[in-house]
PDB file of N, CA and C in Angstrom:
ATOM      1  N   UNK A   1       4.334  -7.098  -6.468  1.00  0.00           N
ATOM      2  CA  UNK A   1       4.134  -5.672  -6.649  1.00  0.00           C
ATOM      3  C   UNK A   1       2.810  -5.424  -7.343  1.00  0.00           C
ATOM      4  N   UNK A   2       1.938  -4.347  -6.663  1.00  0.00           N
ATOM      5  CA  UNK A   2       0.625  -3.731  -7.382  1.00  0.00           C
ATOM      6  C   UNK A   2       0.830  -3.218  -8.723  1.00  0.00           C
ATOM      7  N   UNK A   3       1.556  -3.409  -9.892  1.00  0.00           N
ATOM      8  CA  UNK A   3       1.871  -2.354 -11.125  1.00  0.00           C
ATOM      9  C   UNK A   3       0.384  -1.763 -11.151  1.00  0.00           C
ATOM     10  N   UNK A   4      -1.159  -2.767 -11.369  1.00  0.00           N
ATOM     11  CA  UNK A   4      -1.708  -2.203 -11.724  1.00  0.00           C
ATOM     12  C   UNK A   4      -2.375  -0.608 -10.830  1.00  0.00           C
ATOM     13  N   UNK A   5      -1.899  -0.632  -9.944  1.00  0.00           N
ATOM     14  CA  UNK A   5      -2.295   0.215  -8.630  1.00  0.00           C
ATOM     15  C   UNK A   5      -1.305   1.456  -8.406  1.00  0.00           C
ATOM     16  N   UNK A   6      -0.406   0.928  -9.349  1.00  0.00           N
ATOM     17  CA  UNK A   6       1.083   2.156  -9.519  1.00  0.00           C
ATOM     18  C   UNK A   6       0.812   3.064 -10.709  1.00  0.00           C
ATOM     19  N   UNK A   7       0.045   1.676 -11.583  1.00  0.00           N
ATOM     20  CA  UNK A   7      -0.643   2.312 -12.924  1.00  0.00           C
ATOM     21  C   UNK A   7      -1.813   3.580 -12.814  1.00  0.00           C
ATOM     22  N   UNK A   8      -2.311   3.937 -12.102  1.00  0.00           N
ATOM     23  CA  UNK A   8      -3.649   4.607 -11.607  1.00  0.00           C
ATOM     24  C   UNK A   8      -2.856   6.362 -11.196  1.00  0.00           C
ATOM     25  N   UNK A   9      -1.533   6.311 -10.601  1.00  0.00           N
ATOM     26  CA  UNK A   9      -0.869   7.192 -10.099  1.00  0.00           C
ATOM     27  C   UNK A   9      -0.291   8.189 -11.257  1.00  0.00           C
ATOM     28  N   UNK A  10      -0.016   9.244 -11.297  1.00  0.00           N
ATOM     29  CA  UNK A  10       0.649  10.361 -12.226  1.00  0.00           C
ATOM     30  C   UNK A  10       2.305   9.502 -11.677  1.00  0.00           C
ATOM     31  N   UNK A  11       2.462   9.487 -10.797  1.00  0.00           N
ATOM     32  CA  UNK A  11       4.058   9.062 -10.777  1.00  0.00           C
ATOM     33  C   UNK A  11       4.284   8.493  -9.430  1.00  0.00           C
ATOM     34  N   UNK A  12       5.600   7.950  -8.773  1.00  0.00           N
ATOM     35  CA  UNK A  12       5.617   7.676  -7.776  1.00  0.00           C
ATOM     36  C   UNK A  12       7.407   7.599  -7.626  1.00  0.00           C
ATOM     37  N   UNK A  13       8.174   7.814  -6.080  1.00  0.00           N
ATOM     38  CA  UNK A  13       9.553   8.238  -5.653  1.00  0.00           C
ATOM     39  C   UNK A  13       9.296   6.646  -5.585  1.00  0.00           C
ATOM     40  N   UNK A  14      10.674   6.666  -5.087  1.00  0.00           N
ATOM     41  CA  UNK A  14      11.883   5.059  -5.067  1.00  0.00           C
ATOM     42  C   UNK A  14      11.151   4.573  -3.913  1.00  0.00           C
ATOM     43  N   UNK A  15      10.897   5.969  -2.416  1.00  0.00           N
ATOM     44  CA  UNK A  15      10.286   5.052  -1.521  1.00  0.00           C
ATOM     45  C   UNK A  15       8.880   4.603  -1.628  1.00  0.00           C
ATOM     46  N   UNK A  16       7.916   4.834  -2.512  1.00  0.00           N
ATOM     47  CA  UNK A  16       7.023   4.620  -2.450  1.00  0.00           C
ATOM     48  C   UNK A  16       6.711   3.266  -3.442  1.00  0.00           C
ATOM     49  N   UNK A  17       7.518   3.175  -4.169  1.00  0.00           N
ATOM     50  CA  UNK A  17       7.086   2.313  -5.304  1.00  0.00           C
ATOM     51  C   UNK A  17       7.616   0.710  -4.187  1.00  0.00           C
ATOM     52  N   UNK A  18       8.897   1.215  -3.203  1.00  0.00           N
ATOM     53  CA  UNK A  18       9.351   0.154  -2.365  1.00  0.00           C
ATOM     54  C   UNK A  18       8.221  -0.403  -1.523  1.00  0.00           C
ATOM     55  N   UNK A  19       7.881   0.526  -0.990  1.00  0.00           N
ATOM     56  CA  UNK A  19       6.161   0.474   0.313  1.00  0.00           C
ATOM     57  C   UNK A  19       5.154   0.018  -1.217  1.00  0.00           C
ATOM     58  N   UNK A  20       4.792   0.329  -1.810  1.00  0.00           N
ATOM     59  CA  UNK A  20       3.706  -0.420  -2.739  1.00  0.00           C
ATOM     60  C   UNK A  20       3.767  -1.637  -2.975  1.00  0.00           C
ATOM     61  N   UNK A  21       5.357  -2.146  -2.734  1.00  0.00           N
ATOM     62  CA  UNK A  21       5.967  -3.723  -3.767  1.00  0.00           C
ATOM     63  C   UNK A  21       6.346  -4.160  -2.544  1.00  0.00           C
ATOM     64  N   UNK A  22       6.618  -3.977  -1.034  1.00  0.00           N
ATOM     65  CA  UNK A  22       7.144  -4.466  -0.158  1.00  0.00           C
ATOM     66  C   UNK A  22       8.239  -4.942  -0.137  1.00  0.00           C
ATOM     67  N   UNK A  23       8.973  -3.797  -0.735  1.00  0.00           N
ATOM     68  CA  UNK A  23      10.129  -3.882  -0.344  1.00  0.00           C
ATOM     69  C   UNK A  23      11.231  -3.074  -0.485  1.00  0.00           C
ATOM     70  N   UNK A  24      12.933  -3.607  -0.309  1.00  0.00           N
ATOM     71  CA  UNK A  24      13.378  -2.690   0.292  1.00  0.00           C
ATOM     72  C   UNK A  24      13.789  -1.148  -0.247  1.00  0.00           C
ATOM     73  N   UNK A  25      14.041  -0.336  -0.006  1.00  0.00           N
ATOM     74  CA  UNK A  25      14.511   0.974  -1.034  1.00  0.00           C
ATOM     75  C   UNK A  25      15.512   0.537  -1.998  1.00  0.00           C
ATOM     76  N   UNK A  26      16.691  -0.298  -1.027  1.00  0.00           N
ATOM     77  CA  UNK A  26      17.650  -0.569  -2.547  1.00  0.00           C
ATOM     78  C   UNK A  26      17.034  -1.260  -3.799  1.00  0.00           C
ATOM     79  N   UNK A  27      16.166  -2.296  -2.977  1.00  0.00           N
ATOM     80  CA  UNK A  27      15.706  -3.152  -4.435  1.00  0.00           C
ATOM     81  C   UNK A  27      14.612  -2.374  -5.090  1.00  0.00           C
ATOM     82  N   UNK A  28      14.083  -1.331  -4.493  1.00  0.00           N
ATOM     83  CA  UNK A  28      13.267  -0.575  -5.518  1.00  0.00           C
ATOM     84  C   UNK A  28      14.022  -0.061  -5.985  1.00  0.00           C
ATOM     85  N   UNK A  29      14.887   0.639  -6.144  1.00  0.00           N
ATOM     86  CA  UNK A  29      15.914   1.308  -6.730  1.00  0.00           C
ATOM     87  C   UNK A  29      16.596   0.287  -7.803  1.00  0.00           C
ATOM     88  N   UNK A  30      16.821  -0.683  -7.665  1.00  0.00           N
ATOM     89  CA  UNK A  30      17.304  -1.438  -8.273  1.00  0.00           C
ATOM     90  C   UNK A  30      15.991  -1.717  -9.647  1.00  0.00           C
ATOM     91  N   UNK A  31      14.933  -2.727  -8.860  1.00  0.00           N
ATOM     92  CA  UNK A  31      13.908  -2.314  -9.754  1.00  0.00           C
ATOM     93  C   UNK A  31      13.578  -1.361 -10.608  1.00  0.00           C
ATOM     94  N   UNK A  32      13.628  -0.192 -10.465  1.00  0.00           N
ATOM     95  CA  UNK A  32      13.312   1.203 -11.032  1.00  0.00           C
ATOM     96  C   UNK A  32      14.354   0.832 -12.119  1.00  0.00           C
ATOM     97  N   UNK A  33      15.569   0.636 -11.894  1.00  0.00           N
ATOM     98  CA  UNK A  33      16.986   0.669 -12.762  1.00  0.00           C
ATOM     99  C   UNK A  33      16.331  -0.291 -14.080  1.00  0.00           C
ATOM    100  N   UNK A  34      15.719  -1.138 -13.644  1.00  0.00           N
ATOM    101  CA  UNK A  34      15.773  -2.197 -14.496  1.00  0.00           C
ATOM    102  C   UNK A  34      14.425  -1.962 -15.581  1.00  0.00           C
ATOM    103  N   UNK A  35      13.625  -1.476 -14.993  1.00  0.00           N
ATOM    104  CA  UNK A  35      12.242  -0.790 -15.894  1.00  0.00           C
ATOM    105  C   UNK A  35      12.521   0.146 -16.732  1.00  0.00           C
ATOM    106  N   UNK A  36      13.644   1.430 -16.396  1.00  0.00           N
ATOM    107  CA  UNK A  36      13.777   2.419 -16.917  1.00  0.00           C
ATOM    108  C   UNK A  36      14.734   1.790 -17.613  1.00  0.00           C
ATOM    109  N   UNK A  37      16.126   0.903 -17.952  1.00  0.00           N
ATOM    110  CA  UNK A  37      16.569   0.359 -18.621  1.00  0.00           C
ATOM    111  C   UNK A  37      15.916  -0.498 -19.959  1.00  0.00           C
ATOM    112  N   UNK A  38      14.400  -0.643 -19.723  1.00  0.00           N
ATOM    113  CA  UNK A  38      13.832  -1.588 -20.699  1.00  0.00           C
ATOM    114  C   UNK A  38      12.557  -0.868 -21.192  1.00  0.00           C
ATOM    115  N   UNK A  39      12.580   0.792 -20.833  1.00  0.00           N
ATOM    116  CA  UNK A  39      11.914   1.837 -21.345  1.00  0.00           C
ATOM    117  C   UNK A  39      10.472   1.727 -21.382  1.00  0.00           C
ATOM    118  N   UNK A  40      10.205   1.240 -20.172  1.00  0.00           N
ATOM    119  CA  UNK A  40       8.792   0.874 -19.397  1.00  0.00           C
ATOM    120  C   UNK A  40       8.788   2.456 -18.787  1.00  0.00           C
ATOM    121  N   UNK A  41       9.935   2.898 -17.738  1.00  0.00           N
ATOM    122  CA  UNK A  41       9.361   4.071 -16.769  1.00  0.00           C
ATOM    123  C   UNK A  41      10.246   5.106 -17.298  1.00  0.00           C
ATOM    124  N   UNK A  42      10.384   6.331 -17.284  1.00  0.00           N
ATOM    125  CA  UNK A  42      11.443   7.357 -16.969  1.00  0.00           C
ATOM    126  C   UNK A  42      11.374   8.618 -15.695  1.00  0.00           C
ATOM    127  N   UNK A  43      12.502   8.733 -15.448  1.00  0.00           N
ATOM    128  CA  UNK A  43      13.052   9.026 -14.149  1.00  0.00           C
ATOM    129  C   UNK A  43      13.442  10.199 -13.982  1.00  0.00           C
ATOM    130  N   UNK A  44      12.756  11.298 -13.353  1.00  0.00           N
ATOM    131  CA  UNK A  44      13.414  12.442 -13.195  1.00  0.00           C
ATOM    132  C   UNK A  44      13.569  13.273 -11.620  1.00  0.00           C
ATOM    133  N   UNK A  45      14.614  13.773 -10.920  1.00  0.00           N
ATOM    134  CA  UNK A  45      15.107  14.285  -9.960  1.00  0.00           C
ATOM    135  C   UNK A  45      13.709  14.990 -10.056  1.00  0.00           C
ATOM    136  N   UNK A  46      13.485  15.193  -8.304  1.00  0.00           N
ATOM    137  CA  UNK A  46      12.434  16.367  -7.833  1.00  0.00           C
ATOM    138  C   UNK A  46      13.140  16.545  -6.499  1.00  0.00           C
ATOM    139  N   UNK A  47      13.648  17.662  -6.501  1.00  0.00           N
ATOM    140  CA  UNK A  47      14.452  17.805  -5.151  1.00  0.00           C
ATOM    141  C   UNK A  47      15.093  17.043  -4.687  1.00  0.00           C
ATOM    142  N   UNK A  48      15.209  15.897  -3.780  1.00  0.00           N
ATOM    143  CA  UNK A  48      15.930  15.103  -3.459  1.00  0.00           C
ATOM    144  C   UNK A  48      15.235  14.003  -3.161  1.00  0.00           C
ATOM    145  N   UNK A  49      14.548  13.586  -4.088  1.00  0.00           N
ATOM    146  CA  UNK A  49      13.952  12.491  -4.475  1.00  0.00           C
ATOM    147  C   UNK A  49      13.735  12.715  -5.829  1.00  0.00           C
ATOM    148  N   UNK A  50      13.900  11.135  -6.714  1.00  0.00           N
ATOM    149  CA  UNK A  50      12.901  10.917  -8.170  1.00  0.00           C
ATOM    150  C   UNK A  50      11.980  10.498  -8.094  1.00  0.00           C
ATOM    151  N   UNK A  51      10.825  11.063  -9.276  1.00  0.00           N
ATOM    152  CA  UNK A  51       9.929  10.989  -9.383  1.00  0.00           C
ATOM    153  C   UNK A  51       9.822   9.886 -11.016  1.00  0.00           C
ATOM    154  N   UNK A  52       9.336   8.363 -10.521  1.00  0.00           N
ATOM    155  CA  UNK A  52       9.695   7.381 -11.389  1.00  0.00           C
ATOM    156  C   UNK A  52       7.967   7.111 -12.373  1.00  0.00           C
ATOM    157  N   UNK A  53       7.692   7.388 -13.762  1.00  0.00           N
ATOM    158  CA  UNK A  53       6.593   7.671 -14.422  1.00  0.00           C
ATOM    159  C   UNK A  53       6.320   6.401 -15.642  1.00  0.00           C
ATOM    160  N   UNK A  54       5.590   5.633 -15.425  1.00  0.00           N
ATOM    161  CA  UNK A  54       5.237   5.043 -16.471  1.00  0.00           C
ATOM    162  C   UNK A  54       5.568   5.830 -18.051  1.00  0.00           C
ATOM    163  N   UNK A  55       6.355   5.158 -19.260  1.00  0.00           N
ATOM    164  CA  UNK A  55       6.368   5.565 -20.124  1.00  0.00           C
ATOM    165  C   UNK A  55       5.369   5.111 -21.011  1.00  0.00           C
ATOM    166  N   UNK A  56       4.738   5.418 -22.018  1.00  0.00           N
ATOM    167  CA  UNK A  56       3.350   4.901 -23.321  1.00  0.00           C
ATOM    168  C   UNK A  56       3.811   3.397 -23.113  1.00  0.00           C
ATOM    169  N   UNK A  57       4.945   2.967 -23.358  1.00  0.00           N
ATOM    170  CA  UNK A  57       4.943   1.298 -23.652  1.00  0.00           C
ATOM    171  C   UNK A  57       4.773   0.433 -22.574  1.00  0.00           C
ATOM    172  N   UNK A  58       4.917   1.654 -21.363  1.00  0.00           N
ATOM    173  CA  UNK A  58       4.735   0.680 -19.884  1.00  0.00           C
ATOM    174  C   UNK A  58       3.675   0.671 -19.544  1.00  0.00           C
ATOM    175  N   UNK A  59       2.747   1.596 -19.992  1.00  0.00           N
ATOM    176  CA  UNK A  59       1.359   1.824 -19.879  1.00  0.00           C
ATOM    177  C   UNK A  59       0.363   0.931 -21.077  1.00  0.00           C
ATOM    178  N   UNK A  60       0.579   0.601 -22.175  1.00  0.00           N
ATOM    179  CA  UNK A  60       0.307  -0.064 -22.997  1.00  0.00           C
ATOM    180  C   UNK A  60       0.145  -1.848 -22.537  1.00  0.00           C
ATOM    181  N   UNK A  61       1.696  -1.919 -21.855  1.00  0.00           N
ATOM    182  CA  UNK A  61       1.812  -3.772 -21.335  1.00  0.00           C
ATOM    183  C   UNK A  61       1.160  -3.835 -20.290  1.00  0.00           C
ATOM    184  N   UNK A  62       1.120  -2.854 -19.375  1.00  0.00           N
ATOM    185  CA  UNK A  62       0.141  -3.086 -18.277  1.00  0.00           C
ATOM    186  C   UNK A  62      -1.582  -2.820 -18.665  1.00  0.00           C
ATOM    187  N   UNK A  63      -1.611  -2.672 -19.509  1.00  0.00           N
ATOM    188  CA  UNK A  63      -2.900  -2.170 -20.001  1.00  0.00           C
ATOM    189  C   UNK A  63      -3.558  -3.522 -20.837  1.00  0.00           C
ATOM    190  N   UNK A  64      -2.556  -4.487 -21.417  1.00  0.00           N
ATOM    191  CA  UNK A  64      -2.542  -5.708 -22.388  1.00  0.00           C
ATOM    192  C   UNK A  64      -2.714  -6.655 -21.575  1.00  0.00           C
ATOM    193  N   UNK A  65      -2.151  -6.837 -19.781  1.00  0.00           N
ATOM    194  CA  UNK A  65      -2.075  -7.655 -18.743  1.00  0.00           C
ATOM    195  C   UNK A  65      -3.614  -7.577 -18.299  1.00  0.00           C
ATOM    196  N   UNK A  66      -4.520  -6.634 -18.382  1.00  0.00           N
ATOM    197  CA  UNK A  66      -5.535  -6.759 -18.091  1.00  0.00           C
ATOM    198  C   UNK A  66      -6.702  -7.397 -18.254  1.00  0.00           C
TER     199      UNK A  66
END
């Protein structure tokens, strides 16, 4: 997965972060679960899709990876 290329974005939905990482919607979804569980991203409904956002500390470690 591109994080640093996800990093550059204001935000990104379940399908897109899947098409960025190659792969499937569930496992982005799953993924997403597991970032926002460890308070890297947070997640909020936009119509009928979420819109999944780097939080300061997810932006910070990807920022330290550099």
């Amino acid at each position: 997965m591109s994080c640093t290329s996800a990093a550059h974005r204001p935000g990104c939905t379940t399908s897109e972060l899947g098409a960025t990482a190659r792969i499937s919607l569930s496992s982005a979804s799953e993924h997403a679960t597991v970032l926002r569980a460890a308070g890297l991203i947070t997640t909020t409904r936009r119509r009928q899709s979420v819109l999944h956002v780097l939080t300061p500390t997810g932006r910070s470690l990807l920022n330290a990876s550099d």
